[in-house]
C-alpha atoms as a PDB file:
ATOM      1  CA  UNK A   1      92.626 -23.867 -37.732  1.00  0.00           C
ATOM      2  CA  UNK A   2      91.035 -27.077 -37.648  1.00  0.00           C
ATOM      3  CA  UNK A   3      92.622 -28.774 -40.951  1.00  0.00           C
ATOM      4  CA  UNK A   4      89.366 -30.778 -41.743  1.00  0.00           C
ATOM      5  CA  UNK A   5      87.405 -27.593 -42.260  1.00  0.00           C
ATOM      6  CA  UNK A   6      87.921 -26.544 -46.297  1.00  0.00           C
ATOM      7  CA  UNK A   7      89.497 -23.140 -46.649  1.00  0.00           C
ATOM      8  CA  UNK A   8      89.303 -20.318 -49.477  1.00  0.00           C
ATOM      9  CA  UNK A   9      91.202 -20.638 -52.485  1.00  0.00           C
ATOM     10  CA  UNK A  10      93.466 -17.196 -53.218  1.00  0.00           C
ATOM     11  CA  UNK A  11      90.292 -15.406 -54.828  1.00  0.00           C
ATOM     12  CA  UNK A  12      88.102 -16.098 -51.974  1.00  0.00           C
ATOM     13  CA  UNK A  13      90.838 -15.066 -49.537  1.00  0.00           C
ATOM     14  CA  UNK A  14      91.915 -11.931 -50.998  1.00  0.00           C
ATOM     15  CA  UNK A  15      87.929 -11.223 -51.320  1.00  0.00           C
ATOM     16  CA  UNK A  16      87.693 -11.722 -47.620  1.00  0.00           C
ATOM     17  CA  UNK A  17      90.981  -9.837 -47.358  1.00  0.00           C
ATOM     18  CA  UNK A  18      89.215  -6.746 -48.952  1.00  0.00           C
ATOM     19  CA  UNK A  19      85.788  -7.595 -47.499  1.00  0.00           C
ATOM     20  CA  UNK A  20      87.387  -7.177 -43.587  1.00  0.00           C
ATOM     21  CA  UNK A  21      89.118  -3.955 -44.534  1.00  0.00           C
ATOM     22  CA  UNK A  22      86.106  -2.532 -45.788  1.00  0.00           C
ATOM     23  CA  UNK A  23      84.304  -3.479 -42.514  1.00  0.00           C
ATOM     24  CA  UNK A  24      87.071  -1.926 -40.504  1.00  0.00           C
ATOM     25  CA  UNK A  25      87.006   1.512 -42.199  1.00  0.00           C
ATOM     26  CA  UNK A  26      83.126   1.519 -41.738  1.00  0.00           C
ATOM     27  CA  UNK A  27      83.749   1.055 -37.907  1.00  0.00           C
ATOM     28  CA  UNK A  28      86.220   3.705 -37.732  1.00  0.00           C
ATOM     29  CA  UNK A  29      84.158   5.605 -40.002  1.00  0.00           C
ATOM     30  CA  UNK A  30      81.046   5.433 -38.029  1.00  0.00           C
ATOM     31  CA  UNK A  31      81.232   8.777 -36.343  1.00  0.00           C
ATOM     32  CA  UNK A  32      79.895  10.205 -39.585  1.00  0.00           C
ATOM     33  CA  UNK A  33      76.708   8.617 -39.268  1.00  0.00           C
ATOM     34  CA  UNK A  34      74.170  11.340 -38.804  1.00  0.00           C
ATOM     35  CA  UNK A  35      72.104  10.524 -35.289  1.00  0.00           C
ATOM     36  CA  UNK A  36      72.874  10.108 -31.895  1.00  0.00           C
ATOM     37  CA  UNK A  37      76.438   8.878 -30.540  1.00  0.00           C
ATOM     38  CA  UNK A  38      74.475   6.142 -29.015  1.00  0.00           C
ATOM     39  CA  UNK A  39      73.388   5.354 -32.931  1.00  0.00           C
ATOM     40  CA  UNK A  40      76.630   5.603 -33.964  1.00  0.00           C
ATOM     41  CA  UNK A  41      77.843   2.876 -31.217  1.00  0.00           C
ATOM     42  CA  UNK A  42      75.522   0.645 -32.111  1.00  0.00           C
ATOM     43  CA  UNK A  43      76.998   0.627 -35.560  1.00  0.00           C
ATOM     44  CA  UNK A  44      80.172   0.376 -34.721  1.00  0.00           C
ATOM     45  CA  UNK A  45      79.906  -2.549 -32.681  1.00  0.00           C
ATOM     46  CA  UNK A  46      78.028  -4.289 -35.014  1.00  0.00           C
ATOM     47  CA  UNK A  47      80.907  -3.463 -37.722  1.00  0.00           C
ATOM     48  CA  UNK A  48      83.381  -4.635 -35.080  1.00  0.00           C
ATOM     49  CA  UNK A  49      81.732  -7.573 -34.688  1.00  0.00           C
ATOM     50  CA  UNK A  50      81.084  -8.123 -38.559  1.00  0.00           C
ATOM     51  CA  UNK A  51      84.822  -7.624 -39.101  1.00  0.00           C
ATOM     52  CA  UNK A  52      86.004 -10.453 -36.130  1.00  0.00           C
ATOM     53  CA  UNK A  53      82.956 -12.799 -38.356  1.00  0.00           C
ATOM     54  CA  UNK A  54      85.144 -11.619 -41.354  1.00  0.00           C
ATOM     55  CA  UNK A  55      88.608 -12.272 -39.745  1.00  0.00           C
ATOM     56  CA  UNK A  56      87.666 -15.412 -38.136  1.00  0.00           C
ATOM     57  CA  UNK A  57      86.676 -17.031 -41.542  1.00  0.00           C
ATOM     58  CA  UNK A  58      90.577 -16.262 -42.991  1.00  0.00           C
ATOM     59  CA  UNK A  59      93.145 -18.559 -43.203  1.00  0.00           C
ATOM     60  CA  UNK A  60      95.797 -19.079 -40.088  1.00  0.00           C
ATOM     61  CA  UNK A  61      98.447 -16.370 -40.594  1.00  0.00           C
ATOM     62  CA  UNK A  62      96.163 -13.923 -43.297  1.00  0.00           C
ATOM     63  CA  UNK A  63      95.931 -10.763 -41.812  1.00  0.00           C
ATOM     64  CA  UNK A  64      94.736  -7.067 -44.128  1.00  0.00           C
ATOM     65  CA  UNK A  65      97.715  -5.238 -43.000  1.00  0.00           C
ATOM     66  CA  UNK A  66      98.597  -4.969 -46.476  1.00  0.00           C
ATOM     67  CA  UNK A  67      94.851  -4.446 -47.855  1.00  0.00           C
ATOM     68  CA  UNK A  68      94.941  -0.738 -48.800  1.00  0.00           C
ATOM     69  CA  UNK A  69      91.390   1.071 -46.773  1.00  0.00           C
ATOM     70  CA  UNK A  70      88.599   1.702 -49.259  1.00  0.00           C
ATOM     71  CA  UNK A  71      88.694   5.438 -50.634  1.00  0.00           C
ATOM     72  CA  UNK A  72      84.709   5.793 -49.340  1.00  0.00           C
ATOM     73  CA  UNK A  73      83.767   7.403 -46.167  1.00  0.00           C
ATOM     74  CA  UNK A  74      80.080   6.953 -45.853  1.00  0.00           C
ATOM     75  CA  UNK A  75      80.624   3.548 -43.778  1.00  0.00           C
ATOM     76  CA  UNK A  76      76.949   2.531 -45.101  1.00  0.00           C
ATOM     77  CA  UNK A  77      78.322   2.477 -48.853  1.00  0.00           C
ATOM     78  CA  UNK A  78      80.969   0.319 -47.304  1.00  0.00           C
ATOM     79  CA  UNK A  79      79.045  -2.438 -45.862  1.00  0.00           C
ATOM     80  CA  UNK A  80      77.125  -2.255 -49.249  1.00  0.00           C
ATOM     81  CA  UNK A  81      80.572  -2.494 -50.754  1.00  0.00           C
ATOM     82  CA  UNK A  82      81.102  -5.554 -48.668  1.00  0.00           C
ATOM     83  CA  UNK A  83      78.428  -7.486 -49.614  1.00  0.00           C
ATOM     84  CA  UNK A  84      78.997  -6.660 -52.911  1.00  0.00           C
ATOM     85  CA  UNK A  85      82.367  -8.016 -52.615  1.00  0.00           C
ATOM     86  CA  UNK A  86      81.286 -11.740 -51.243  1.00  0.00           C
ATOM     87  CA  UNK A  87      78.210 -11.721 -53.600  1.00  0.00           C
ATOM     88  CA  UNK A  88      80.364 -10.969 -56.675  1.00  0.00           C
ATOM     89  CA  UNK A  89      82.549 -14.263 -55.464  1.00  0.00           C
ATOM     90  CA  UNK A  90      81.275 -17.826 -55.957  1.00  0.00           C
ATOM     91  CA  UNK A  91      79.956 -18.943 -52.556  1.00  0.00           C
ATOM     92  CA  UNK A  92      81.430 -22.555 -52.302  1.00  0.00           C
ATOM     93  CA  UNK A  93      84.942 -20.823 -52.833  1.00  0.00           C
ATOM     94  CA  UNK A  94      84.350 -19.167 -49.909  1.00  0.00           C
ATOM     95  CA  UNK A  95      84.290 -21.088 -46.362  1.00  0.00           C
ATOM     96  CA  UNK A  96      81.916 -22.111 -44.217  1.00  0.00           C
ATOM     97  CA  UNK A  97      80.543 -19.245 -42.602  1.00  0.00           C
ATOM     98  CA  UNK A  98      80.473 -16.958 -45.318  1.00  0.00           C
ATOM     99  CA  UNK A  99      76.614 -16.996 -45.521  1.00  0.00           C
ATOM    100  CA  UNK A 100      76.009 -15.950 -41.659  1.00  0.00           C
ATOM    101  CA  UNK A 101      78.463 -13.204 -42.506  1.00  0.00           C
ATOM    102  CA  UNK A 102      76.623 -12.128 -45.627  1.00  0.00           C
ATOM    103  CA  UNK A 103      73.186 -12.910 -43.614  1.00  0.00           C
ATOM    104  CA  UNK A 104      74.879 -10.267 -40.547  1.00  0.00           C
ATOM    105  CA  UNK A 105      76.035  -7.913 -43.052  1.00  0.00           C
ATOM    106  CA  UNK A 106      72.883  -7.864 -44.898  1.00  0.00           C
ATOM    107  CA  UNK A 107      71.039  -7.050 -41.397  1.00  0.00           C
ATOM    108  CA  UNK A 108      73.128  -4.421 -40.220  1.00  0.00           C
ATOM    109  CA  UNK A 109      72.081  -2.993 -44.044  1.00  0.00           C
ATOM    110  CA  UNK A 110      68.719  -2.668 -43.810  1.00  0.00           C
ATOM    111  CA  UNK A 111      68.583  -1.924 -39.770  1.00  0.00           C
ATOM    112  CA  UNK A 112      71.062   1.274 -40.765  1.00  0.00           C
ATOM    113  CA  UNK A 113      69.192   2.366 -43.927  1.00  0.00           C
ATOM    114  CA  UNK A 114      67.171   5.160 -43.294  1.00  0.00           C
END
């Protein structure tokens, strides 16, 4: 971690915390997705590549190991959970990179709503 770059306080690090587990469980859950399977691997990657976004932007040594999954299985309502989760945080808490990851999420949204 470059130690120049300003880092989330605890809020904004459990939120990311919570925000990557959430994007996990909607990649896992993806095979509930009504559609193809070639529908349901587009979502999945994109949630797998939402979630690295996610992990990248957490402190050195942070992990969601301990996060407890999200209860909710439709892994749509999860990325909506998601964004929910960073928009309900104060941005500048958050670091750099947290709006292309709300941007991402935000796409993946609207591209899977049907």
């Amino acid at each position: 971690m470059n130690p120049t770059r300003p880092t989330a306080g605890p809020d904004g690090v459990e939120t990311l915390q919570r925000v990557a587990r959430s994007l996990i469980t909607a990649e896992v859950r993806a095979v509930d997705l009504p559609g193809t399977d070639a529908d349901q691997c587009d979502f999945a990657v994109c949630a797998a590549l939402l979630t690295s976004q996610a992990l990248r932007l957490l402190p050195a040594g942070v992990s969601v190991d301990d996060v407890p999954a999200p209860a909710e299985r439709d892994p749509l309502a999860l990325l909506r959970s998601a964004e929910q989760l960073i928009r309900a945080h104060p941005i500048e808490d958050l670091p750099p990179g947290t709006t292309a990851l709300v941007t991402d999420l935000r796409d993946l949204i609207v591209r899977s709503t049907p």
